[in-house]
N, C-alpha and C. Protein backbone atom coordinates (compact mmCIF):
# COMPACT_ATOMS: atom_id res chain seq x y z
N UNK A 1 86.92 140.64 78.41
CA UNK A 1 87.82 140.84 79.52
C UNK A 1 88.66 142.09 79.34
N UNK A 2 89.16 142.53 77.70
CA UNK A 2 89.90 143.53 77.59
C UNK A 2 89.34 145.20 78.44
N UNK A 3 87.66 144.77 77.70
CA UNK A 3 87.26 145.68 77.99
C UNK A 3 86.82 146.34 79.46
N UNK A 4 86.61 145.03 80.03
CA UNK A 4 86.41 145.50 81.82
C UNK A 4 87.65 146.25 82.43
N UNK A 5 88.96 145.43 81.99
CA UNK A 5 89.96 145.81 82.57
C UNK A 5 90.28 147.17 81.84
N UNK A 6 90.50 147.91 80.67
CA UNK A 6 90.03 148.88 80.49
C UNK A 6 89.41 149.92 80.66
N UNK A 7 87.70 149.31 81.26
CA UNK A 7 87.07 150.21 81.64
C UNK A 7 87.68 150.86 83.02
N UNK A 8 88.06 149.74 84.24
CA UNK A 8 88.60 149.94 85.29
C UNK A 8 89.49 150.63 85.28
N UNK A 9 90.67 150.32 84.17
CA UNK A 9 92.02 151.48 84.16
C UNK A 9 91.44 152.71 84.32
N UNK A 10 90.43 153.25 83.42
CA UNK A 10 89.80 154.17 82.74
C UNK A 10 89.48 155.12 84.25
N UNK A 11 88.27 154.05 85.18
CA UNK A 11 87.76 154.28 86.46
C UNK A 11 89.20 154.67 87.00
N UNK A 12 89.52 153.98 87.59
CA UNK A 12 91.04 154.51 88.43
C UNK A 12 91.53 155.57 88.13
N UNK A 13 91.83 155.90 86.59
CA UNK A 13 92.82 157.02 86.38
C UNK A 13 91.59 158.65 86.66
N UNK A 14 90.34 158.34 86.35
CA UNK A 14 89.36 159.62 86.22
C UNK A 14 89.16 159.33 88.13
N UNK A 15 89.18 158.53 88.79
CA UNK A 15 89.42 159.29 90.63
C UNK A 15 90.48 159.64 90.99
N UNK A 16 91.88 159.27 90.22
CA UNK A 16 92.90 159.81 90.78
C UNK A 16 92.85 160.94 90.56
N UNK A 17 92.54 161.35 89.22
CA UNK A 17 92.11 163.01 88.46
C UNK A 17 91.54 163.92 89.83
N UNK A 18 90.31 163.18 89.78
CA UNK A 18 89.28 163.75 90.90
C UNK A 18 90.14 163.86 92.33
N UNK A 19 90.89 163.22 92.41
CA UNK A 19 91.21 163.03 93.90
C UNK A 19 92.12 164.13 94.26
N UNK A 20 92.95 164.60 93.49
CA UNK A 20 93.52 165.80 93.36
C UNK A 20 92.68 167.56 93.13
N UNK A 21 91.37 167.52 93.15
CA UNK A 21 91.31 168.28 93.10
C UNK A 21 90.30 168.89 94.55
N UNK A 22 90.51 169.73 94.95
CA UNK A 22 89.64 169.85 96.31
C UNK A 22 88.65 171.42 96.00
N UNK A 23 87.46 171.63 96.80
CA UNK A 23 86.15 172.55 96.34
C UNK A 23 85.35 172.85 97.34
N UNK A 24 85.15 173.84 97.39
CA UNK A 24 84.25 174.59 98.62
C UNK A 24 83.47 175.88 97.23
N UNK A 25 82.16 176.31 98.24
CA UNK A 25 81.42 176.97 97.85
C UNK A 25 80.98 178.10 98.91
N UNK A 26 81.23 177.77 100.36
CA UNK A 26 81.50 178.51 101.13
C UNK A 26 82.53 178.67 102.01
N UNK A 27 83.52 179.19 101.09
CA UNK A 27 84.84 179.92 102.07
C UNK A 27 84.75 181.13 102.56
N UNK A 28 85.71 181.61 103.29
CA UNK A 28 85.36 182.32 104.42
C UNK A 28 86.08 183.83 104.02
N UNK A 29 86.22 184.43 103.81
CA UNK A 29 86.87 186.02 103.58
C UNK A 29 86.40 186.95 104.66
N UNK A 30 87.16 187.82 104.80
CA UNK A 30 87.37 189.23 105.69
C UNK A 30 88.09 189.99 105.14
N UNK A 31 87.54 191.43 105.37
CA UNK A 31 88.22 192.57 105.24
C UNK A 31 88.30 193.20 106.47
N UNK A 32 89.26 194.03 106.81
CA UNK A 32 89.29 194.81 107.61
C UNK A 32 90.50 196.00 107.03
N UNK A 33 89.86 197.06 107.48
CA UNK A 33 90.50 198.18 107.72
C UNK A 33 90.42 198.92 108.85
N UNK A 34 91.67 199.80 109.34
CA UNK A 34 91.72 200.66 110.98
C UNK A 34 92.34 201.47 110.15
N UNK A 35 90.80 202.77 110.57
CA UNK A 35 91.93 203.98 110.68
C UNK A 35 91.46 205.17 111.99
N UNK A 36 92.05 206.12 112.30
CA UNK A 36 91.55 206.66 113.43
C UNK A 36 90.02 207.52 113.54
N UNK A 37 89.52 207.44 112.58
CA UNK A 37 88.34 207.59 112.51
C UNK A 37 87.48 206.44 112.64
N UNK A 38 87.35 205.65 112.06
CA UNK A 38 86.97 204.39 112.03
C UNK A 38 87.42 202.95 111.65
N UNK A 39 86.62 202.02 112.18
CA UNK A 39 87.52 200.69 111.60
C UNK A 39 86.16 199.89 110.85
N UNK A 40 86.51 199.61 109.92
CA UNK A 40 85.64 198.91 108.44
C UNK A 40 85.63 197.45 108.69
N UNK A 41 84.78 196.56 108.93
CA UNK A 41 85.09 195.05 108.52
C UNK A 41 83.84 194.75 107.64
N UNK A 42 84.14 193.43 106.50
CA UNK A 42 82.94 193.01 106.65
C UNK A 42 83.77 191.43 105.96
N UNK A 43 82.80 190.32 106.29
CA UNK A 43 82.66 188.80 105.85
C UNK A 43 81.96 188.43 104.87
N UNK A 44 82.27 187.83 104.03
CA UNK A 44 81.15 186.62 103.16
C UNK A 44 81.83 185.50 103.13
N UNK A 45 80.89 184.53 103.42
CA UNK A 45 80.92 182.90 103.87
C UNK A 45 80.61 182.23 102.49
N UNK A 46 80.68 183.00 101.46
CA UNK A 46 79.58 182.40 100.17
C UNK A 46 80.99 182.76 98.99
N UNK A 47 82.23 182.14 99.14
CA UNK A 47 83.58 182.33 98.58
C UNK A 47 83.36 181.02 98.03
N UNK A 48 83.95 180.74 96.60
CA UNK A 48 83.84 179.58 96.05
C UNK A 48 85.42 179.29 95.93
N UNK A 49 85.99 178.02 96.11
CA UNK A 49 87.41 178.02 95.66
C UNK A 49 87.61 176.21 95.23
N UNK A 50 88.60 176.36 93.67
CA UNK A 50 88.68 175.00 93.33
C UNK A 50 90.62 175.42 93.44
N UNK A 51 90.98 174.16 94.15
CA UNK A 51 92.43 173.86 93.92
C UNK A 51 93.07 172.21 93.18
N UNK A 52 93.81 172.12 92.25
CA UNK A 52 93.75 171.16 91.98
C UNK A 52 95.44 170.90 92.08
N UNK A 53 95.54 169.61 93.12
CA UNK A 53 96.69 169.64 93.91
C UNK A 53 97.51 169.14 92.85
N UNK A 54 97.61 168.53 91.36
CA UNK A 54 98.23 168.32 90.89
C UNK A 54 99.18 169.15 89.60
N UNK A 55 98.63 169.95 89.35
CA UNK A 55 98.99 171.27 88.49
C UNK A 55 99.28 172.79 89.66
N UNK A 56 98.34 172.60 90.77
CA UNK A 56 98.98 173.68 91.63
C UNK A 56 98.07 174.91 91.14
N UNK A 57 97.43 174.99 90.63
CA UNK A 57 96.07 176.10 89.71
C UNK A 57 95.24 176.10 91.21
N UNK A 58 95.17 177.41 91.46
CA UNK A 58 94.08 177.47 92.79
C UNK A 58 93.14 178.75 91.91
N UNK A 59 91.75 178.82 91.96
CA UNK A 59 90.79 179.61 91.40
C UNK A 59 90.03 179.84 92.41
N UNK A 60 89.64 181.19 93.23
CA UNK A 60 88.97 181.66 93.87
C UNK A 60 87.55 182.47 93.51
N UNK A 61 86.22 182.41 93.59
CA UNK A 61 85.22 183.31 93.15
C UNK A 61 84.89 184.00 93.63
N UNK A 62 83.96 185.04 94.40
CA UNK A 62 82.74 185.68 95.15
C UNK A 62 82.34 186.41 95.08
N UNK A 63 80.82 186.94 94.97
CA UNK A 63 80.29 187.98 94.67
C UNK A 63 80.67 188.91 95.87
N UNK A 64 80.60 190.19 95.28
CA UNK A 64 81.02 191.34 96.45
C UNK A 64 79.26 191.57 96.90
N UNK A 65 78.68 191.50 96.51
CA UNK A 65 77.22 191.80 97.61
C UNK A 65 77.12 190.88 98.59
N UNK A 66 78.04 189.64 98.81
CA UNK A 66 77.78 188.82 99.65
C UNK A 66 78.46 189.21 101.19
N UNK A 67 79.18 190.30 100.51
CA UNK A 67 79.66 190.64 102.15
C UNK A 67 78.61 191.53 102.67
N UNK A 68 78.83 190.96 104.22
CA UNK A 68 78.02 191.33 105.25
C UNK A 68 79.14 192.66 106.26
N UNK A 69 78.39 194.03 106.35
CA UNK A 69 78.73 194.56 106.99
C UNK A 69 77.78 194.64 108.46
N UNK A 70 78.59 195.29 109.10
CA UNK A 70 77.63 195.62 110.75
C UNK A 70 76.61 196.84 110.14
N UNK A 71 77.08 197.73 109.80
CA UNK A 71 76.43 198.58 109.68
C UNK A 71 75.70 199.02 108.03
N UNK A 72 74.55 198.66 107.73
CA UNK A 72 73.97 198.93 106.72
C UNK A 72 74.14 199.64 105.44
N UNK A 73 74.47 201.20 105.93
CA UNK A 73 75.02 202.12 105.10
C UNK A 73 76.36 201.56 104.70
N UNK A 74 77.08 201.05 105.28
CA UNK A 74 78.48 201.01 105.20
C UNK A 74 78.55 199.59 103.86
N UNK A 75 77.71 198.74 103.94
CA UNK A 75 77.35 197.89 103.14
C UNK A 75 77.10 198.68 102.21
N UNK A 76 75.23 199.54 101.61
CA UNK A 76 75.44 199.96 100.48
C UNK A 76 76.62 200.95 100.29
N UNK A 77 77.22 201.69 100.36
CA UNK A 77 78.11 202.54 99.72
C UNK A 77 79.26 201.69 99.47
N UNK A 78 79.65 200.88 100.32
CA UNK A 78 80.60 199.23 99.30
C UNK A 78 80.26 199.17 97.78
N UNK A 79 78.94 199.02 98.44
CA UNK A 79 78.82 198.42 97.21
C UNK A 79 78.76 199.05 95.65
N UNK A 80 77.69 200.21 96.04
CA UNK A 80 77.66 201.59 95.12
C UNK A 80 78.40 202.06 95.34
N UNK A 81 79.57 203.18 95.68
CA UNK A 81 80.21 203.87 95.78
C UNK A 81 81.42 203.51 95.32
N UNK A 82 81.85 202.20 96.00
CA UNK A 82 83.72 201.82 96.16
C UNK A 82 83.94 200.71 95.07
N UNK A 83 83.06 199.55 95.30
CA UNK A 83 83.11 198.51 94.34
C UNK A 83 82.27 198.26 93.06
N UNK A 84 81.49 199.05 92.85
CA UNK A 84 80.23 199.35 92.18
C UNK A 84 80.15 197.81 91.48
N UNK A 85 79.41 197.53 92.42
CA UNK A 85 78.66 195.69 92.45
C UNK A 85 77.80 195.38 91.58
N UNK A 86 77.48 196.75 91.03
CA UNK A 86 76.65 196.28 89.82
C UNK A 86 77.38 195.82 88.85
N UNK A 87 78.17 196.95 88.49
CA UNK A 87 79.07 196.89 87.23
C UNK A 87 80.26 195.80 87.35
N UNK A 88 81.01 195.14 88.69
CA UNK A 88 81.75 194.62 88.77
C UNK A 88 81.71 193.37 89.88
N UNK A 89 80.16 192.47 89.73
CA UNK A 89 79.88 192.11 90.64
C UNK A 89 81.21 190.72 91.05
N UNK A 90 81.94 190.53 90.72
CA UNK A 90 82.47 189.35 91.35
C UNK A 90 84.41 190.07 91.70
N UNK A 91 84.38 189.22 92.56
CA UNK A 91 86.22 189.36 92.78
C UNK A 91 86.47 187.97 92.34
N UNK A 92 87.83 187.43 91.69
CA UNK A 92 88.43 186.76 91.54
C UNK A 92 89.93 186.47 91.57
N UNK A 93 90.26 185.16 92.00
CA UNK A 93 91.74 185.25 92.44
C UNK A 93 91.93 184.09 91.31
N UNK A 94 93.31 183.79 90.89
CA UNK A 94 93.23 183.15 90.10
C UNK A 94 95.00 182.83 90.33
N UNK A 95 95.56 181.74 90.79
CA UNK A 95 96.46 181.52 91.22
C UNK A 95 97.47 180.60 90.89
N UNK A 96 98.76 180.31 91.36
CA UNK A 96 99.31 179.02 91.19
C UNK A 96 100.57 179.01 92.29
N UNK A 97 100.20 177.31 92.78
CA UNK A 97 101.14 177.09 94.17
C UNK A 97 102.43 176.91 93.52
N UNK A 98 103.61 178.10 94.07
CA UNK A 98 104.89 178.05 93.30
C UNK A 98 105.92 176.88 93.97
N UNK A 99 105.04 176.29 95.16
CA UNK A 99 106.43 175.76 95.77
C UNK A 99 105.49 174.32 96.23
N UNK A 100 104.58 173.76 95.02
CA UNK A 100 103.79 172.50 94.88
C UNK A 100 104.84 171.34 95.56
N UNK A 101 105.88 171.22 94.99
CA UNK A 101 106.44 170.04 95.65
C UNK A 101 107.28 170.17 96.77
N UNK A 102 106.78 171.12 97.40
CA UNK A 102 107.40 171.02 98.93
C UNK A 102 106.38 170.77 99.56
N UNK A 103 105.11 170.43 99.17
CA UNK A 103 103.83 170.18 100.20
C UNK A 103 103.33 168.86 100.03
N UNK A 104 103.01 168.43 101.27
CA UNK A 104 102.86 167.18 101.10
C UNK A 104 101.59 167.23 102.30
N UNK A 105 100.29 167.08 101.78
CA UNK A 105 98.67 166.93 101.88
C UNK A 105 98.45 165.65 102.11
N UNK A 106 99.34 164.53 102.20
CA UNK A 106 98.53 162.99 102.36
C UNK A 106 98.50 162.73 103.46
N UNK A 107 99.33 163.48 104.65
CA UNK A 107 99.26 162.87 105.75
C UNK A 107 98.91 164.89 106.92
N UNK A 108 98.52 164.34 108.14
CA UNK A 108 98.16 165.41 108.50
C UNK A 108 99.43 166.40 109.16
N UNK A 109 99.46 167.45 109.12
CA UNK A 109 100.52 168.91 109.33
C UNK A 109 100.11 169.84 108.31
N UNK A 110 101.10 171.13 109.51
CA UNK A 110 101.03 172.31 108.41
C UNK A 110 101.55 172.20 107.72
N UNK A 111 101.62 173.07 106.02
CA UNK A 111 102.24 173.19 105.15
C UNK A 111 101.95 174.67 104.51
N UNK A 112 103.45 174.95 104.41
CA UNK A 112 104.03 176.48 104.26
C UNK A 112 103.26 176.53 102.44
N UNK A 113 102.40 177.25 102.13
CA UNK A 113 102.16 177.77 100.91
C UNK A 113 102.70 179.16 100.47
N UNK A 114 102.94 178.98 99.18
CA UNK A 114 102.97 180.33 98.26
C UNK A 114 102.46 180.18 97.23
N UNK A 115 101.30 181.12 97.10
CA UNK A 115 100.88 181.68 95.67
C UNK A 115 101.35 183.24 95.41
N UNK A 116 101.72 182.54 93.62
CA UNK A 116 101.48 184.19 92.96
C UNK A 116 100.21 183.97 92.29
N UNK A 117 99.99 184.77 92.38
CA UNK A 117 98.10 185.13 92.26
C UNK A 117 97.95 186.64 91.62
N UNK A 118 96.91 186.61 90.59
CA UNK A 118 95.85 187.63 90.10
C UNK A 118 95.01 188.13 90.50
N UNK A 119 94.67 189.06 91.37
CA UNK A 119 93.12 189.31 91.54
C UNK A 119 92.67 190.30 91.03
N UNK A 120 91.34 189.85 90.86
CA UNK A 120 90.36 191.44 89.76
C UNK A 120 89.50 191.62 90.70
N UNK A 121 89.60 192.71 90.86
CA UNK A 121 88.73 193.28 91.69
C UNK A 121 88.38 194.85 91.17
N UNK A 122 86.91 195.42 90.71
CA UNK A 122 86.14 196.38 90.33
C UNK A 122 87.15 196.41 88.66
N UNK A 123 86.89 195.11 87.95
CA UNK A 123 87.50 195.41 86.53
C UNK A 123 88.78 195.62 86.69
N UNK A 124 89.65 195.43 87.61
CA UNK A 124 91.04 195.72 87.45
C UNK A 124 92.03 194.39 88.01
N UNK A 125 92.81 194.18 87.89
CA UNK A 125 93.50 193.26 87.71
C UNK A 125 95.04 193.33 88.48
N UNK A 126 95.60 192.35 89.76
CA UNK A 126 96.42 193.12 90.66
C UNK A 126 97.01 191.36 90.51
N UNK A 127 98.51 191.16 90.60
CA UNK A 127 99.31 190.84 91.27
C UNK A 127 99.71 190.58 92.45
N UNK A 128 100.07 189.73 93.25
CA UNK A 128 100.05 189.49 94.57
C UNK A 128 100.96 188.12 94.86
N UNK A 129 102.24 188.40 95.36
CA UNK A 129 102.73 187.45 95.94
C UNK A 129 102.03 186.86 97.48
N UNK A 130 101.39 185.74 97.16
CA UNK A 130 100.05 185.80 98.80
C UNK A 130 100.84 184.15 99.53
N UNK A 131 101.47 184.19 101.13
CA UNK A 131 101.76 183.06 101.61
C UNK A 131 100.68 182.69 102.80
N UNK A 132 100.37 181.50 102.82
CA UNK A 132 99.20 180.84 103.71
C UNK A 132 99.91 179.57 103.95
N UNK A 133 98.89 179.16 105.01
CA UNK A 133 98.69 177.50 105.08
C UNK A 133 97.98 176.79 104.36
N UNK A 134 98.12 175.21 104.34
CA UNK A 134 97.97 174.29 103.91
C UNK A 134 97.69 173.12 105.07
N UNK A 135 96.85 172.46 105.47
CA UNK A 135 96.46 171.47 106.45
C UNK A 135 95.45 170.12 105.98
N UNK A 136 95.82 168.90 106.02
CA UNK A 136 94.87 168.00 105.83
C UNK A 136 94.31 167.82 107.25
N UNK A 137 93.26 167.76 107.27
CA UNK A 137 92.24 167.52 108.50
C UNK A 137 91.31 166.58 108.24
N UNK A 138 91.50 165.06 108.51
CA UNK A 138 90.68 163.97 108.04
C UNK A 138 90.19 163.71 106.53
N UNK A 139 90.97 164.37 106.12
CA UNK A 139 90.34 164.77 104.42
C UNK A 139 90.26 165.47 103.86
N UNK A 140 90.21 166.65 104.64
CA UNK A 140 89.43 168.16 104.15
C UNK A 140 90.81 169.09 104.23
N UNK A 141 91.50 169.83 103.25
CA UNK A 141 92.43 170.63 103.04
C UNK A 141 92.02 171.99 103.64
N UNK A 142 92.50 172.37 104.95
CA UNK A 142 92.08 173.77 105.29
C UNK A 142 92.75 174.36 104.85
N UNK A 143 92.69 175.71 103.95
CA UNK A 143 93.88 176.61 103.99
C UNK A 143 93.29 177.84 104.23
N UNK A 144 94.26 178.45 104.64
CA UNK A 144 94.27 179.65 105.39
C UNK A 144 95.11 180.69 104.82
N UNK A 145 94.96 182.12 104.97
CA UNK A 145 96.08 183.59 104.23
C UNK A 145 95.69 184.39 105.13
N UNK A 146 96.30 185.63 105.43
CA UNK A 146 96.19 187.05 105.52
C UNK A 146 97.03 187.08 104.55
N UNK A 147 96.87 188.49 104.32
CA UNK A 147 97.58 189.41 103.40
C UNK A 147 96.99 190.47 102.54
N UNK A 148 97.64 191.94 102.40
CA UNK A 148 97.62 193.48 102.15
C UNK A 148 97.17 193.78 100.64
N UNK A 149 95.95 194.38 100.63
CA UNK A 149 95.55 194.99 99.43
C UNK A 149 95.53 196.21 99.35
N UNK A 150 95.67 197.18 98.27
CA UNK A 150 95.17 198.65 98.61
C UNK A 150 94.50 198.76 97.22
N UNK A 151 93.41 199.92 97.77
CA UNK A 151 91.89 199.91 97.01
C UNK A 151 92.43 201.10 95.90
N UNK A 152 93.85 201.27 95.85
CA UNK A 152 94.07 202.18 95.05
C UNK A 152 94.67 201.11 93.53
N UNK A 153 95.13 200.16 94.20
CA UNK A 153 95.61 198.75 93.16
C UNK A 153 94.62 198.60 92.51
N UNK A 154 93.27 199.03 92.50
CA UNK A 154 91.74 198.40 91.85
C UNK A 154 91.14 199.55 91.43
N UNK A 155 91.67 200.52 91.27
CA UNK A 155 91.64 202.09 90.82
C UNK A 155 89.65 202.53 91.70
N UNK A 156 90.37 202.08 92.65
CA UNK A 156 89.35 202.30 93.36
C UNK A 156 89.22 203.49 94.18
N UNK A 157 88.11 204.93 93.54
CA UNK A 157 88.25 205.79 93.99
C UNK A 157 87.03 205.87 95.32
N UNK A 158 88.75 206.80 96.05
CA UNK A 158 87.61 206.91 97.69
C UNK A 158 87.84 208.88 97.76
N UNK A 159 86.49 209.30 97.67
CA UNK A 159 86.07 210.65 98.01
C UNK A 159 87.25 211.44 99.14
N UNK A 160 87.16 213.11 98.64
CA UNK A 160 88.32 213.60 99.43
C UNK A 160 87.37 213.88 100.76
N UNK A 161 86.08 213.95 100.77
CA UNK A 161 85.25 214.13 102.27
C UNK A 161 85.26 212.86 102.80
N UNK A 162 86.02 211.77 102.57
CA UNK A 162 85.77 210.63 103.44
C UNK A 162 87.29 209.84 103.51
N UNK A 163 87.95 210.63 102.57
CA UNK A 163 89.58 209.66 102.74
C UNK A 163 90.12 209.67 104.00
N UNK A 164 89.88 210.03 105.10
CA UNK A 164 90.35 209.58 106.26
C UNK A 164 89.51 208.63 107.16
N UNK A 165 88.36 208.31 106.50
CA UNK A 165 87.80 207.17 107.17
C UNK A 165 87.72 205.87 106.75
N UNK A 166 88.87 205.69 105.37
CA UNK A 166 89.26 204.55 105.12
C UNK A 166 90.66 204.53 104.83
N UNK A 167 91.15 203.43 105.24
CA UNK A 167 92.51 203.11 105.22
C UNK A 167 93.04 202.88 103.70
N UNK A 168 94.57 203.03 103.66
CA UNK A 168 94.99 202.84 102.36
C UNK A 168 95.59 202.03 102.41
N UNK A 169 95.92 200.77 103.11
CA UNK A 169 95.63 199.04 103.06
C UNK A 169 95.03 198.68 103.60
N UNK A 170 94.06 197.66 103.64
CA UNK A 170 93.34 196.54 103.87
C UNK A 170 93.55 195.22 104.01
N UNK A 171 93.57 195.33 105.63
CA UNK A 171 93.70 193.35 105.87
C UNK A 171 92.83 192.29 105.23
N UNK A 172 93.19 191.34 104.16
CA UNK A 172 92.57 190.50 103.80
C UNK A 172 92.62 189.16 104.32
N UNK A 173 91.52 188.25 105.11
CA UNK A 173 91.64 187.00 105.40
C UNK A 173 91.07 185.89 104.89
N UNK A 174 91.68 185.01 104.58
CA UNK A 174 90.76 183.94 103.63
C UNK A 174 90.95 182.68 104.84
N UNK A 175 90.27 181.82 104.70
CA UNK A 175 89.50 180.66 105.38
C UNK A 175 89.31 179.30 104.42
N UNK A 176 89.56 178.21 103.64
CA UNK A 176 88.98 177.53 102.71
C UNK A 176 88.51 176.41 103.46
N UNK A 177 87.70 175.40 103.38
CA UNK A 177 87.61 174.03 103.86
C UNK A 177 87.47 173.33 102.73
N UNK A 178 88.02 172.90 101.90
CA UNK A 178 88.10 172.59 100.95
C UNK A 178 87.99 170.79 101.34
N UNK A 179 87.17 169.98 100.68
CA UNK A 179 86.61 168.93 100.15
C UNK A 179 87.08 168.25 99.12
N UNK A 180 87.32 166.44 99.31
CA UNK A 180 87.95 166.26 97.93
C UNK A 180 86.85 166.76 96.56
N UNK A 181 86.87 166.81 95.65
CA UNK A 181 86.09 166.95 94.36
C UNK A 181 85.35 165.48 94.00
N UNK A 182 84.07 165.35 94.21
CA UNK A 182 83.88 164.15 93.70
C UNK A 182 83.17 164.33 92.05
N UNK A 183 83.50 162.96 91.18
CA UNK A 183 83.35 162.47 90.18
C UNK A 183 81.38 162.78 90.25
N UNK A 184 80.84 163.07 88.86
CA UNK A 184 79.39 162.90 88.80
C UNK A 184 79.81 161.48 87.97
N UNK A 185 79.20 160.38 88.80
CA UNK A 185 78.37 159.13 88.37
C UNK A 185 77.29 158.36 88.61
């Protein structure tokens, strides 16, 4: 008998674990830049993100070849030229919610987030005070950001024959649908 009830404590405490933590593999990102020469966007839907609502640790992944531009060229030279995707194929954010116990996820509304957050992007490593939403939607934690990068923060060099056809910030948008985390049993 010790041991059932045991085992059960055991069960209970490893889903509450689980239950706190929420996971997507396709979140949503955008870039955009405007400048009067041209305006730059591109998406990848293939963003990985684990948040675990009880420590407040949010970890973001994605390969940079996964963004999709309109225009072809504009894709490879992303990739070769600006981010060099070979050498630096992933961006990562790596975060923590500073204001965890003002949010409250069990029942449905918005909720005001702040992360300070890391991101590496092309081997370099940036700082970022980043504020978003927070939403339970039947289960599923949407959260949502904009917010300003510049490609000079990522010692990211842009050519003097083309520096006016990219901007020196960049709108960043993130998207999550985040899922509770389930247990492998």
């Amino acid at each position: 008998m010790k041991k059932l009830i045991l085992s059960f404590l055991l069960f209970l405490a490893f889903t509450v674990l689980y239950g706190q933590k929420y996971f997507t593999r396709n979140g949503y990102v955008r870039f955009f830049s405007e400048t009067p020469v041209e305006n730059i966007e591109a998406k990848n839907y293939q963003a990985s993100c684990i948040v675990d609502l009880e420590t407040g640790e949010v970890v973001s992944k994605m390969l940079m070849t996964a963004f999709q531009f309109d225009k072809a060229l504009m894709q490879e030279h992303f990739n070769e030229n600006y981010v060099e995707s070979d050498k630096f194929p992933q961006a990562i954010l790596k975060a923590k919610i500073v204001n965890l116990k003002e949010i409250d996820l069990s029942k449905s509304g918005i909720n005001h987030v702040v992360l300070e957050a890391d991101i590496t992007l092309h081997g370099v490593s940036h700082h970022y005070s980043i504020n978003g939403t927070a939403e339970n939607q039947n289960g599923k934690i949407i959260a949502q950001s904009s917010f300003i990068v510049k490609p000079s923060d990522f010692e990211i060099k842009i050519p003097k024959a083309v520096e006016n056809n990219i901007a020196k910030e960049v709108q960043v948008s993130v998207k999550f649908e985040l899922e509770p985390l389930k247990s492998k049993q």
